[in-house]
Protein backbone atom coordinates (compact mmCIF):
# COMPACT_ATOMS: atom_id res chain seq x y z
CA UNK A 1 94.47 67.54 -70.71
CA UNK A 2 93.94 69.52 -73.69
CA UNK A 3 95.58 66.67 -75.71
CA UNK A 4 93.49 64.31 -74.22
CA UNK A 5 90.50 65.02 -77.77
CA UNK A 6 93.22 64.39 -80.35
CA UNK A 7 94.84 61.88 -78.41
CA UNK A 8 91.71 59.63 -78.38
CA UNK A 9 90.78 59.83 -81.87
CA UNK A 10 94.17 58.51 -82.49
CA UNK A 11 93.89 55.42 -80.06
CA UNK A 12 90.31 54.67 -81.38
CA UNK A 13 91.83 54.55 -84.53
CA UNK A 14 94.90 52.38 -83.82
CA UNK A 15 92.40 50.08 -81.90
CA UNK A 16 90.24 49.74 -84.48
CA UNK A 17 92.87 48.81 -87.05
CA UNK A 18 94.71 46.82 -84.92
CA UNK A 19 95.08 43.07 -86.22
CA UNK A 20 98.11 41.53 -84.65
CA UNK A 21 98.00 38.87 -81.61
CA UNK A 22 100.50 41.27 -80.05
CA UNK A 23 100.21 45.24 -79.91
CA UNK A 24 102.14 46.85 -75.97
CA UNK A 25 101.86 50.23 -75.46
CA UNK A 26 105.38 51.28 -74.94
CA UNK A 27 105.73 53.98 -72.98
CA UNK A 28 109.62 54.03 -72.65
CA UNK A 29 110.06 57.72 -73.88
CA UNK A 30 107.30 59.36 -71.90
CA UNK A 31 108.28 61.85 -70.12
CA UNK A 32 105.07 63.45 -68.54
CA UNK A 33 101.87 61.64 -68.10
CA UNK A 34 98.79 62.76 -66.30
CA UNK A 35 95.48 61.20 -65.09
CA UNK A 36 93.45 61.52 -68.00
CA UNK A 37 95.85 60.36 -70.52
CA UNK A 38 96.40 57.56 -68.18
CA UNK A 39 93.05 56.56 -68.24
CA UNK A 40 92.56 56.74 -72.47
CA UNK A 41 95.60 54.31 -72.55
CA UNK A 42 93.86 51.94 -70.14
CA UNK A 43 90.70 52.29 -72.23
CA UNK A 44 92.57 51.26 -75.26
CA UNK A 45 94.67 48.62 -73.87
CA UNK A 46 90.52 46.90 -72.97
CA UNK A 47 89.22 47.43 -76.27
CA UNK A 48 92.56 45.77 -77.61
CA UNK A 49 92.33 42.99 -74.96
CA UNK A 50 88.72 42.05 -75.91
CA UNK A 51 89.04 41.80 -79.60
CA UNK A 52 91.57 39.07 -78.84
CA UNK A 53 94.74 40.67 -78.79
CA UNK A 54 97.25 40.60 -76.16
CA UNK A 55 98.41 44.04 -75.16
CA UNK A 56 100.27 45.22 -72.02
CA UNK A 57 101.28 48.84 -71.11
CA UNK A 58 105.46 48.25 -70.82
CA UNK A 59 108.49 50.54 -70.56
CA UNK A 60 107.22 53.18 -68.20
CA UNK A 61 109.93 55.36 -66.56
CA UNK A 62 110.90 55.27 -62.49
CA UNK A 63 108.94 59.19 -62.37
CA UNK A 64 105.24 57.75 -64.23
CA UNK A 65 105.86 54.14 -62.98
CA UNK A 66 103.16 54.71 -59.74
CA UNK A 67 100.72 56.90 -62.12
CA UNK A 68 100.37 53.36 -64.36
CA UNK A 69 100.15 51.47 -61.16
CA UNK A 70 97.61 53.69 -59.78
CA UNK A 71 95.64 52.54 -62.59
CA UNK A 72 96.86 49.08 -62.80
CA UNK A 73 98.11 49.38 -66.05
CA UNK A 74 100.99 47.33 -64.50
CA UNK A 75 98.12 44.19 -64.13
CA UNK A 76 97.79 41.62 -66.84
CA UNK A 77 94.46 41.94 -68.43
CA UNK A 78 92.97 38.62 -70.07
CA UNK A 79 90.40 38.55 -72.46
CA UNK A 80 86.77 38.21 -71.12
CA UNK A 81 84.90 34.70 -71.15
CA UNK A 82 81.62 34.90 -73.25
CA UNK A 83 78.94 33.29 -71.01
CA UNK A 84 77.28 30.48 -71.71
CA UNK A 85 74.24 29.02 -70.98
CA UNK A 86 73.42 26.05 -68.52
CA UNK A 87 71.84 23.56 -69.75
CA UNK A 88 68.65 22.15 -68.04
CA UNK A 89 70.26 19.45 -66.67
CA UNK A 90 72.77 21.79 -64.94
CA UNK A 91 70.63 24.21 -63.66
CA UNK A 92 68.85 21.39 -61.78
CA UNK A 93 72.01 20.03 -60.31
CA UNK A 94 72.60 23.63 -59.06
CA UNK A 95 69.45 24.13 -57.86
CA UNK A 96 69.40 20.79 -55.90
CA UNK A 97 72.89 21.81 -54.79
CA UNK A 98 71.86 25.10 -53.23
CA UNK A 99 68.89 23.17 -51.59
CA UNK A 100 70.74 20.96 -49.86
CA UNK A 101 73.33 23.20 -48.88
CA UNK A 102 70.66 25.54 -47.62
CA UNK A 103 68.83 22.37 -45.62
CA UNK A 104 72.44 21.39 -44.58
CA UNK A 105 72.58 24.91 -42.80
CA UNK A 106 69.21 24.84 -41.17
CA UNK A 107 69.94 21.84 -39.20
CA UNK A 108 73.22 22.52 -38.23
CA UNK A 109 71.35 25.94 -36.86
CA UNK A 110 68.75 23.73 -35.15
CA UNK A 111 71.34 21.70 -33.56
CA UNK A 112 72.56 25.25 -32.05
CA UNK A 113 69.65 26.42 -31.03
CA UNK A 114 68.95 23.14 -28.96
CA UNK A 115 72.12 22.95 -27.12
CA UNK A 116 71.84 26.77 -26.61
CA UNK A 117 68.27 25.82 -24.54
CA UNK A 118 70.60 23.34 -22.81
CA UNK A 119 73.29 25.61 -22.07
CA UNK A 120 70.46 28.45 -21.02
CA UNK A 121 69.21 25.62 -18.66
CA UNK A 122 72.42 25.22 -16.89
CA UNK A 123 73.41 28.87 -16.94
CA UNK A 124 70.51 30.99 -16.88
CA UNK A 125 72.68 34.16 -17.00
CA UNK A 126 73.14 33.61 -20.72
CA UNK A 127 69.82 34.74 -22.10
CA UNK A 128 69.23 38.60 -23.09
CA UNK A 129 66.19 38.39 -21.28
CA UNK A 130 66.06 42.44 -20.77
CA UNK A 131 65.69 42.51 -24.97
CA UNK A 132 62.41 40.65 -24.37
CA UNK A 133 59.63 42.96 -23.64
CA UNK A 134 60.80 45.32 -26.38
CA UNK A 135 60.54 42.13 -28.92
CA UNK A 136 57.28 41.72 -27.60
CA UNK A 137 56.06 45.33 -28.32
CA UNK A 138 57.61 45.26 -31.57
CA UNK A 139 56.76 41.85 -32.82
CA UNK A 140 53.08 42.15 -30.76
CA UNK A 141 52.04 45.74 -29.71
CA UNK A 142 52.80 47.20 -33.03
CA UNK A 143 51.41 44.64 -34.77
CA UNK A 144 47.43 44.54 -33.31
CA UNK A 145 46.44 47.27 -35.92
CA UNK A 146 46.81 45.55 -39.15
CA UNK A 147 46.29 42.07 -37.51
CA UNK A 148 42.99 43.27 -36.51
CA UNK A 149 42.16 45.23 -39.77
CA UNK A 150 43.05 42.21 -42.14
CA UNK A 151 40.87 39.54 -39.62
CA UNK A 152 37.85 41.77 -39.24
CA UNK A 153 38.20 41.96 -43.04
CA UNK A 154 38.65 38.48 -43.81
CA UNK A 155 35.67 37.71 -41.51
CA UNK A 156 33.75 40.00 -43.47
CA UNK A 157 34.58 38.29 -46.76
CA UNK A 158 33.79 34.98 -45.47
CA UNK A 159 30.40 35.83 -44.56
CA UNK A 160 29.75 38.03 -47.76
CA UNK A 161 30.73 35.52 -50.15
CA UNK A 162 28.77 32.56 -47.99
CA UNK A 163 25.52 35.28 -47.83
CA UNK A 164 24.07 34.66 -51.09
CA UNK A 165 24.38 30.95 -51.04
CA UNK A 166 22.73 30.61 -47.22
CA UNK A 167 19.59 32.56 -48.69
CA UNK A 168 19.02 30.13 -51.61
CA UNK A 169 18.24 28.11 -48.22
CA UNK A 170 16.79 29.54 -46.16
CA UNK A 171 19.76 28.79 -43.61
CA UNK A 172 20.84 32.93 -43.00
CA UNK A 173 21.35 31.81 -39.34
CA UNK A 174 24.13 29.71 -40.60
CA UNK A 175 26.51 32.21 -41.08
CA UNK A 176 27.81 32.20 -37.77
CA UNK A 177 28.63 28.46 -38.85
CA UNK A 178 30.91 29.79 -41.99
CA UNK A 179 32.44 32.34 -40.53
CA UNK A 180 33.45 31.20 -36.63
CA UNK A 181 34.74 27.68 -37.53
CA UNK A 182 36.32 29.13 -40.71
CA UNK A 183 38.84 31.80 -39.24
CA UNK A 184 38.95 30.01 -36.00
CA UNK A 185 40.27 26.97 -37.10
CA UNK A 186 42.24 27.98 -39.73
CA UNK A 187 42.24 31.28 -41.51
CA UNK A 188 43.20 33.78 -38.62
CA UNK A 189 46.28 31.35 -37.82
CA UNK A 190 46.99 31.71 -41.46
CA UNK A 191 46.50 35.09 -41.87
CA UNK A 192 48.43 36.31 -38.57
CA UNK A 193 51.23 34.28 -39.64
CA UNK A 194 51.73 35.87 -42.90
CA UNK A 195 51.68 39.31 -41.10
CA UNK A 196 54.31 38.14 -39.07
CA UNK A 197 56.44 36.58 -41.72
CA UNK A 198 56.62 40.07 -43.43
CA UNK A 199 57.18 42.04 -40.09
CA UNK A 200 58.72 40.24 -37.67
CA UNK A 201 60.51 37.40 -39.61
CA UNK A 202 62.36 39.72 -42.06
CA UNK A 203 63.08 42.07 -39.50
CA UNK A 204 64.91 39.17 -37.39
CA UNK A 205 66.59 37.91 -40.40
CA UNK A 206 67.55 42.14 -41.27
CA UNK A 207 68.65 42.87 -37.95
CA UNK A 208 70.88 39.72 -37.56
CA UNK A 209 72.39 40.01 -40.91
CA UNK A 210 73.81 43.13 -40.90
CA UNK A 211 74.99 42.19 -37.03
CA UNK A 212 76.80 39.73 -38.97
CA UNK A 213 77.92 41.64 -42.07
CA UNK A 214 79.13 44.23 -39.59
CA UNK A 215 80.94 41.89 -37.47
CA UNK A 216 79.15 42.76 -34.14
CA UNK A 217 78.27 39.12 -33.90
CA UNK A 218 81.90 37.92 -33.62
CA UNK A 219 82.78 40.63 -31.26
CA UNK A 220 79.84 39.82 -29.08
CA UNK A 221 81.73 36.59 -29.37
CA UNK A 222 84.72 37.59 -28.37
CA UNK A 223 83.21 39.71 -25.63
CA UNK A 224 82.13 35.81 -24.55
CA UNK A 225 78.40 36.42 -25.00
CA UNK A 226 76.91 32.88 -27.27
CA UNK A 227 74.72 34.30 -29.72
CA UNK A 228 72.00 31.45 -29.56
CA UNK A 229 71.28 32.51 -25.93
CA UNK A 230 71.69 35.87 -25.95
CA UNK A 231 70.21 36.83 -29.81
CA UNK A 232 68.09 33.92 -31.12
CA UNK A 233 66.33 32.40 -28.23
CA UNK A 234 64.65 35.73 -26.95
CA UNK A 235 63.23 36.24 -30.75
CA UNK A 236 61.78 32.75 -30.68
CA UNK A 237 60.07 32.85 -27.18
CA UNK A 238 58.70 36.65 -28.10
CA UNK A 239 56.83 35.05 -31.57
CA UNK A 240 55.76 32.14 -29.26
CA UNK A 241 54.10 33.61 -26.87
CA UNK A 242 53.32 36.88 -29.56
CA UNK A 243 51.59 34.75 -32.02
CA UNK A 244 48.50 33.78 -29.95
CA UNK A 245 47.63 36.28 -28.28
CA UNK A 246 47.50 37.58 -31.72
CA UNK A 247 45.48 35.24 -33.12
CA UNK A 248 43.14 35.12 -30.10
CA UNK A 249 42.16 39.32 -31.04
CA UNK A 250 41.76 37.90 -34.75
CA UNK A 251 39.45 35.67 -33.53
CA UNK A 252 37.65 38.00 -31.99
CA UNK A 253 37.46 40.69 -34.92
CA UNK A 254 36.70 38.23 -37.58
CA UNK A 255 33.78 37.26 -36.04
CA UNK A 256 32.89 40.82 -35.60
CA UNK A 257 33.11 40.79 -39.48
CA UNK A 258 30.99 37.89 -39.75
CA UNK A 259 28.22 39.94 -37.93
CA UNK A 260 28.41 43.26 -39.82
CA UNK A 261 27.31 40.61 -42.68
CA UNK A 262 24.61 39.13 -40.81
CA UNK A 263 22.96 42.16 -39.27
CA UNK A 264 23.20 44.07 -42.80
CA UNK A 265 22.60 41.73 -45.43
CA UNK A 266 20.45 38.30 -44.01
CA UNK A 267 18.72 39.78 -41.21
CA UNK A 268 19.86 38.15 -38.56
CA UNK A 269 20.55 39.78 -34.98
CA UNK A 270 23.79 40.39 -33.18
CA UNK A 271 21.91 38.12 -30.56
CA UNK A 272 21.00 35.41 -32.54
CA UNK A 273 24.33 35.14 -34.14
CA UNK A 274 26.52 34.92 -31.34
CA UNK A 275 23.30 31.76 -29.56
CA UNK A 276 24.31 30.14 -33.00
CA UNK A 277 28.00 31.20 -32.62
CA UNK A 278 28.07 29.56 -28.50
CA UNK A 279 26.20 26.59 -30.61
CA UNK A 280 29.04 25.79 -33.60
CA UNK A 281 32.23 27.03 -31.96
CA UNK A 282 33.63 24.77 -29.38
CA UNK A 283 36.73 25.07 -27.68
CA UNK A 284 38.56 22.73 -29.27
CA UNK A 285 38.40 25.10 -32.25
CA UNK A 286 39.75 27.91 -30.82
CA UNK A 287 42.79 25.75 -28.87
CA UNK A 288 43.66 24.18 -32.47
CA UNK A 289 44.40 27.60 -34.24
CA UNK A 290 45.80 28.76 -30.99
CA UNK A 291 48.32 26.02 -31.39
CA UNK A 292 49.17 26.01 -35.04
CA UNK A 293 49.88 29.88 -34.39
CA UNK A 294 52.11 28.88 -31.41
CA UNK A 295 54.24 26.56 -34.02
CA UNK A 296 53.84 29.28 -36.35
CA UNK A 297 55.01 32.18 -34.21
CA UNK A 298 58.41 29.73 -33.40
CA UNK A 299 58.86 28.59 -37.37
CA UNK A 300 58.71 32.31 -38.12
CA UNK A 301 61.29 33.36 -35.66
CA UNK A 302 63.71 30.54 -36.30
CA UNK A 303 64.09 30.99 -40.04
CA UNK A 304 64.68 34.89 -39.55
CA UNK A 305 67.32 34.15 -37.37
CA UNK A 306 69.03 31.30 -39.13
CA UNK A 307 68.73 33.98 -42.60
CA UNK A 308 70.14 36.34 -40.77
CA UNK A 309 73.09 34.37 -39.15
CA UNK A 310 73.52 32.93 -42.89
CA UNK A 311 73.90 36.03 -44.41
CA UNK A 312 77.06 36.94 -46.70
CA UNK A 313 78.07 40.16 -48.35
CA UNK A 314 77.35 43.29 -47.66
CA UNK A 315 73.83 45.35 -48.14
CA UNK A 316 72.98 42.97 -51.09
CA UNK A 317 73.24 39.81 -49.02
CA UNK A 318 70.92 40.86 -46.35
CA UNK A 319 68.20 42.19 -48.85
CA UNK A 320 68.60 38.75 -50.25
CA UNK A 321 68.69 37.45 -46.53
CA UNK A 322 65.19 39.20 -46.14
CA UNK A 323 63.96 38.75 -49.54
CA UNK A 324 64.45 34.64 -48.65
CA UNK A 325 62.82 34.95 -45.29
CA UNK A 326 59.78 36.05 -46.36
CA UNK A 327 59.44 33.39 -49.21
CA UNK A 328 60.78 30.33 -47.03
CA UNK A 329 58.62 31.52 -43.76
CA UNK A 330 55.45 31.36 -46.42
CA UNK A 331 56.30 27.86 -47.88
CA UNK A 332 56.94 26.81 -44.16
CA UNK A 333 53.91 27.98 -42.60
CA UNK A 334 51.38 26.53 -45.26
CA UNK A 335 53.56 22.91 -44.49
CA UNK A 336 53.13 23.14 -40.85
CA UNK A 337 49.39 23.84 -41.49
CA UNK A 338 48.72 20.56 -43.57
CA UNK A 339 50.77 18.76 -40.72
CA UNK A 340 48.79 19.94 -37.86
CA UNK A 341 45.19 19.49 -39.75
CA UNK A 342 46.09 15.95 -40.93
CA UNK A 343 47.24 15.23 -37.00
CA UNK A 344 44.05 17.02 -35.63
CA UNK A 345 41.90 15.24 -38.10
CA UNK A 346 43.45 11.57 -37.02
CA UNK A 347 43.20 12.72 -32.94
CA UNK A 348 39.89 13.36 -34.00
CA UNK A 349 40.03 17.43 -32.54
């Protein structure tokens, strides 16, 4: 070890002067050899390799033979590839390929998922239905508090913003209007959704990919438990029935919001806004946001899963897992919204 200062400066040296296509490091009469010399060959054997020359640690003695294998100075070392750029046109066909690989895999998943409801049908003992009411607490229960903050604030917002243009005329009253078909309809689907996509959907797709990074899903398997049954179906019916019931208290608070605004800043009273609020809101307004959260609340819980149950690697793959949850569960919800409003609008609800 003491040698190991002197020793270096010689090798950065040697490596630095080195020209030849060919330079080994023969180390046919060495007779001792420890770890940290070891390692400063290695390092120069690297530095040799990637300015182009080939170089190989030969000749070692029966005694230090496992000491260069412990390193793998035994291994052929080739010279590293300088990356390159894609082009455009590459990254596209990359990007399309991952797409439809990633499509491929979601309706292969589908497919699953239906024949697990089939198989569920014709043996009920295959659902995990003891997992439900704890799914339900943690997708539901735990989730009121900042469902109901973020409504009762977006409620708030919507009549703030509309205050100031109802004065100009005259139509205060009208704020019930704004804000009660506004959040019914549409927003406080919206907005419970994306609270759900960032708890409930990336904890599915968390808890399922490291089940599958860790294996537990093939034991469970081999145990003869189906995972559709017994993992994914209980997640989807606890966002479906979740997700409603959600919305429905969203309802609720956002319209609260809508009167703080009305009482404080156009004068109108908590009585008159709720005869105007009985006048605009009809049911068929409340039933329309209770359904797109329904779809919603089953979108949400079948990406998680299928992320999860796609999930490679180790930790890194199921942060990615997540990471993609979140983003696809977003993208999805704001497409099933445009569906349902365009088929609502044509049904004439």
């Amino acid at each position: 070890m003491t040698d190991a200062a002197g020793l270096w400066r010689d090798i950065s040296r040697i490596a630095a002067q080195a020209t030849g296509p060919v330079l080994d490091i023969d180390l046919a009469k060495v007779t001792a050899l420890d770890g940290a010399v070891m390692s400063l060959l290695v390092e120069m054997r690297a530095r040799l390799v990637a300015k182009g020359i080939r170089c190989g640690i030969v000749g070692a003695p029966e005694l230090i033979r496992p000491l260069v294998h412990l390193y793998h100075g035994d291994e052929a070392l080739h010279a590293s590839v300088p990356h390159t750029r894609d082009s455009l046109v590459d990254r596209i066909r990359h990007a399309t390929r991952r797409w439809t690989g990633s499509f491929r895999l979601a309706v292969t998943f589908a497919g699953e998922v239906t024949a697990s409801v089939g198989m569920l049908v014709r043996q009920k003992g295959t659902g995990n239905w003891r997992a439900l009411p704890g799914l339900i607490e943690r997708a539901g229960t735990d989730g009121i508090p900042i469902v109901l903050l973020l409504n009762f604030l977006v409620g708030f917002v919507m009549g703030f913003q509309s205050a100031h243009q109802l004065k100009l005329y005259g139509a205060n009253i009208f704020v019930a209007d704004v804000v009660g078909i506004s959040v019914t309809r549409e927003l406080t689907p919206l907005m419970t959704a994306i609270i759900m996509s960032g708890r409930s959907g990336a904890a599915f797709a968390a808890e399922l990919g490291t089940m599958k990074v860790s294996e537990e899903i093939d034991a469970l398997r081999t145990m003869g438990f189906v995972p559709g049954p017994y993992l994914v179906l209980p997640r989807i019916l606890a966002l479906a029935v979740v997700a409603p019931v959600l919305t429905l208290l969203g309802d609720i608070v956002a319209v609260s919001g809508g009167v703080v605004v009305a009482v404080s800043s156009l004068g109108v009273t908590p009585r008159g806004y709720l005869a105007e609020l009985r006048t605009a809101v009809v049911p068929s307004d409340v039933w329309t946001g209770l359904a797109k959260s329904f779809a919603f609340g089953i979108a949400i819980a079948f990406i998680g899963c299928q992320q999860g149950f796609a999930t490679r690697g180790a930790a890194e793959g199921v942060g990615r897992g997540t990471t993609s949850t979140v983003a696809t569960c977003l993208f999805t919800i704001v497409v099933v919204d445009t569906l349902f409003t365009v088929l609502f609008r044509v049904f004439g609800a």
